[in-house]
N, C-alpha and C. Protein backbone atom coordinates (compact mmCIF):
# COMPACT_ATOMS: atom_id res chain seq x y z
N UNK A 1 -16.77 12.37 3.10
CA UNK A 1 -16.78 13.54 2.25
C UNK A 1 -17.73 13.35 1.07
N UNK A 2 -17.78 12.07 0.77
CA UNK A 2 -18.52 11.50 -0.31
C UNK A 2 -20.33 12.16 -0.31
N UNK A 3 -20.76 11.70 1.15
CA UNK A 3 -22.05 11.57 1.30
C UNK A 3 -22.45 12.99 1.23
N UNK A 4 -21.54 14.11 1.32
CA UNK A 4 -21.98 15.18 1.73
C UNK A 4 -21.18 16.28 0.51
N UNK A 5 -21.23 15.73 -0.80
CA UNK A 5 -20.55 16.10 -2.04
C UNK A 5 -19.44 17.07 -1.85
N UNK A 6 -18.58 16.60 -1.11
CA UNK A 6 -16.99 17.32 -1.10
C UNK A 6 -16.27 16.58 -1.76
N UNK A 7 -14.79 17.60 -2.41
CA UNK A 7 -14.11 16.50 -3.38
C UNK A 7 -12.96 17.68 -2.84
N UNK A 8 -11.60 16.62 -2.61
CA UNK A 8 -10.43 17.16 -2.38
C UNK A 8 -9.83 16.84 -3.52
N UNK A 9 -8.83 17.67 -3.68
CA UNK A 9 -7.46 17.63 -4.99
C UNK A 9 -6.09 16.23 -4.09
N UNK A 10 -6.10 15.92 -4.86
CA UNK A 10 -4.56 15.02 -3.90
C UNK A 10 -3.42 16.14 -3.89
N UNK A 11 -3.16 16.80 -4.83
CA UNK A 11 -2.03 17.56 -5.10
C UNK A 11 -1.85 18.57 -3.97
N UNK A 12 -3.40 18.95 -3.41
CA UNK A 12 -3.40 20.00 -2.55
C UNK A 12 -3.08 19.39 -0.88
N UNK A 13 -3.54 18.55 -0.86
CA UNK A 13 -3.15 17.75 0.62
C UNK A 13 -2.26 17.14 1.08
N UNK A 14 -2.09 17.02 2.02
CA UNK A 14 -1.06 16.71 3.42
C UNK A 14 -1.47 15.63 3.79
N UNK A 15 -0.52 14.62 4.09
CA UNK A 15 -0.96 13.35 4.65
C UNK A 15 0.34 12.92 5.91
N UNK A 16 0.61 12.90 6.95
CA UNK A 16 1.41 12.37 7.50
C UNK A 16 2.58 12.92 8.00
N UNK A 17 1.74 14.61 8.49
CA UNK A 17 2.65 15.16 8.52
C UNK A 17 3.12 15.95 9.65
N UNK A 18 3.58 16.14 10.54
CA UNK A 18 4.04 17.12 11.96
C UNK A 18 3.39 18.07 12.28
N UNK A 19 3.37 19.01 11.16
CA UNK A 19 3.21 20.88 11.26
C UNK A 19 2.40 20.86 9.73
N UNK A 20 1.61 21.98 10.21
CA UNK A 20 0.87 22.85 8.56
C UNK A 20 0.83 24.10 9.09
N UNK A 21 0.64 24.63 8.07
CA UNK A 21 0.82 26.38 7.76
C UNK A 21 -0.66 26.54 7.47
N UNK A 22 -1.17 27.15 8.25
CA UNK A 22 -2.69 27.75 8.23
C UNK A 22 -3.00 28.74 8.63
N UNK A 23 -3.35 29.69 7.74
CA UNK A 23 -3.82 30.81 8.05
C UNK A 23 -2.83 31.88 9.14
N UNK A 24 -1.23 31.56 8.64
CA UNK A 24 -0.31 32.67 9.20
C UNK A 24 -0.08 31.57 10.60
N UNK A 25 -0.47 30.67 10.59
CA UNK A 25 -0.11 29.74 11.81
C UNK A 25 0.55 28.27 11.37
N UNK A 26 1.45 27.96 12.50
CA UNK A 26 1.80 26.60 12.15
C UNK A 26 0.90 25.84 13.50
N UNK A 27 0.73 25.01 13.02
CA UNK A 27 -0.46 23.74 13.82
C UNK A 27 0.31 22.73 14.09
N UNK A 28 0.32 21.84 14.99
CA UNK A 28 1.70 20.88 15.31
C UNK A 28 0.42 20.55 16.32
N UNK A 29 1.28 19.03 16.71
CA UNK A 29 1.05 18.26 17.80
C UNK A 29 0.87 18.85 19.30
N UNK A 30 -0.19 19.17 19.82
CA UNK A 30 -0.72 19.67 20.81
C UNK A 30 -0.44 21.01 20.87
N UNK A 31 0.30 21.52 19.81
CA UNK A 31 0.24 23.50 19.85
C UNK A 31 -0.23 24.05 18.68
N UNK A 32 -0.38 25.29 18.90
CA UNK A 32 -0.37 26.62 17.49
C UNK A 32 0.29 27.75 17.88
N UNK A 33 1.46 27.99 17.00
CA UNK A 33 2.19 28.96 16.89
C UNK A 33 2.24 30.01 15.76
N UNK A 34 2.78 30.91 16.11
CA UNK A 34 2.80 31.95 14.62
C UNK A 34 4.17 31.83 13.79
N UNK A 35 3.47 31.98 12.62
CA UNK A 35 4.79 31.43 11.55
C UNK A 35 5.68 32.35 11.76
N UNK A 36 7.50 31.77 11.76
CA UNK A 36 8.05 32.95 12.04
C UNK A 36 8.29 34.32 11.23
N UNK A 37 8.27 33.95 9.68
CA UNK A 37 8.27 34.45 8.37
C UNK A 37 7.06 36.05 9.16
N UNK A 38 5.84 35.64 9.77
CA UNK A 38 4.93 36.50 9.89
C UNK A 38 5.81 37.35 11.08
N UNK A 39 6.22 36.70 12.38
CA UNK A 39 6.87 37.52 13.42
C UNK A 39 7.82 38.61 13.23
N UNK A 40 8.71 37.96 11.70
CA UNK A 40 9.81 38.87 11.38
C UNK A 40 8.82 40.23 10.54
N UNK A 41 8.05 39.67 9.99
CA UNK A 41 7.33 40.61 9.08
C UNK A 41 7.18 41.96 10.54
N UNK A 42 6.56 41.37 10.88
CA UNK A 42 5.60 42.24 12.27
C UNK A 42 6.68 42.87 12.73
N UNK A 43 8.01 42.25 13.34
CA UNK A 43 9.05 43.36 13.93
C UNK A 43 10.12 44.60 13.07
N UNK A 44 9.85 44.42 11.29
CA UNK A 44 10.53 44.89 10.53
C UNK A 44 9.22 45.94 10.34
N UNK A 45 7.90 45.85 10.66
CA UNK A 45 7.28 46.94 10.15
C UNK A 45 7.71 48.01 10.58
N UNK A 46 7.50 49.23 9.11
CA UNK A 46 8.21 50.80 9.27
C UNK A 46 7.16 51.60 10.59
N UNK A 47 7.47 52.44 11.47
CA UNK A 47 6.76 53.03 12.18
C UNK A 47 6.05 53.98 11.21
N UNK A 48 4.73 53.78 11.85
CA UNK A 48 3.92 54.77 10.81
C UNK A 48 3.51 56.37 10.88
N UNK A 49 3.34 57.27 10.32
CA UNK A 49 4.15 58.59 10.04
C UNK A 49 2.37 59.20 10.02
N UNK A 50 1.49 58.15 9.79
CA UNK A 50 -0.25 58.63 9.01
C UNK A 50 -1.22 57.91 9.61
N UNK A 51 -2.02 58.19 9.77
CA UNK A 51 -3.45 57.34 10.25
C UNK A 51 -3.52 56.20 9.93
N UNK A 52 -3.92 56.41 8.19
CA UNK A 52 -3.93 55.28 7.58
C UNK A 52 -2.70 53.85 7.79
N UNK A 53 -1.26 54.56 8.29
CA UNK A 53 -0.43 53.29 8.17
C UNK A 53 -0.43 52.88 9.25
N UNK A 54 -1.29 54.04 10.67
CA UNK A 54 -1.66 52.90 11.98
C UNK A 54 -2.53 52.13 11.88
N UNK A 55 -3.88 52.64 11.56
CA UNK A 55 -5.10 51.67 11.25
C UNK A 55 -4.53 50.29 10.64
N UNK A 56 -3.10 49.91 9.78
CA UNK A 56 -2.74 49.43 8.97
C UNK A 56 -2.37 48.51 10.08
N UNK A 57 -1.15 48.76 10.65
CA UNK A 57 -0.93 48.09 11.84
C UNK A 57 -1.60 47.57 13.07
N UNK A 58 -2.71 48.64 13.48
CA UNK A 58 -3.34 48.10 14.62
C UNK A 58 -4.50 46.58 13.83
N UNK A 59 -4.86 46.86 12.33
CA UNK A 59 -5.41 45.88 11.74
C UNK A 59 -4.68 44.40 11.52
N UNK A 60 -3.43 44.67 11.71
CA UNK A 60 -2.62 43.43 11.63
C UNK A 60 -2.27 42.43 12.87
N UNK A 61 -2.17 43.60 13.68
CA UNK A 61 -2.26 43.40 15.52
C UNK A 61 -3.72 42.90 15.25
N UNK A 62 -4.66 42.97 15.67
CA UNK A 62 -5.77 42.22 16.14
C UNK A 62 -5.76 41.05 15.37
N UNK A 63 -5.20 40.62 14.10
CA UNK A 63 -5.40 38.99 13.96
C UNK A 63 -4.73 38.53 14.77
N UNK A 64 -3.03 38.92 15.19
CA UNK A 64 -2.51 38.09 15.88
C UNK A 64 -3.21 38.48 17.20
């Protein structure tokens, strides 16, 4: 990291650890799953009544 002027925080990093939370995903030992916190989000969303609150949804659908 040195040679190529990157500098990490210690406070911010993970060392030794199972699972991380990245980007709405947990990362683990030979998988990637979706956090469940996000799944519940996704099945509690209100049905939408307007354009705008599908575009809203179908925008949330294509990350996952």
């Amino acid at each position: 990291l040195q040679e190529l002027d990157l500098f990490v925080k210690h406070k911010k990093c993970k060392f030794k650890v199972k699972d991380i939370d990245f980007l709405g995903m947990i990362i683990g030992q030979n998988r990637i799953r979706m956090d469940p916190k996000k799944v519940q989000a996704i099945l509690e969303w209100p049905e939408s009544t307007c354009i705008k609150g599908a575009r809203a949804f179908l925008g949330l659908g294509n990350f996952y």
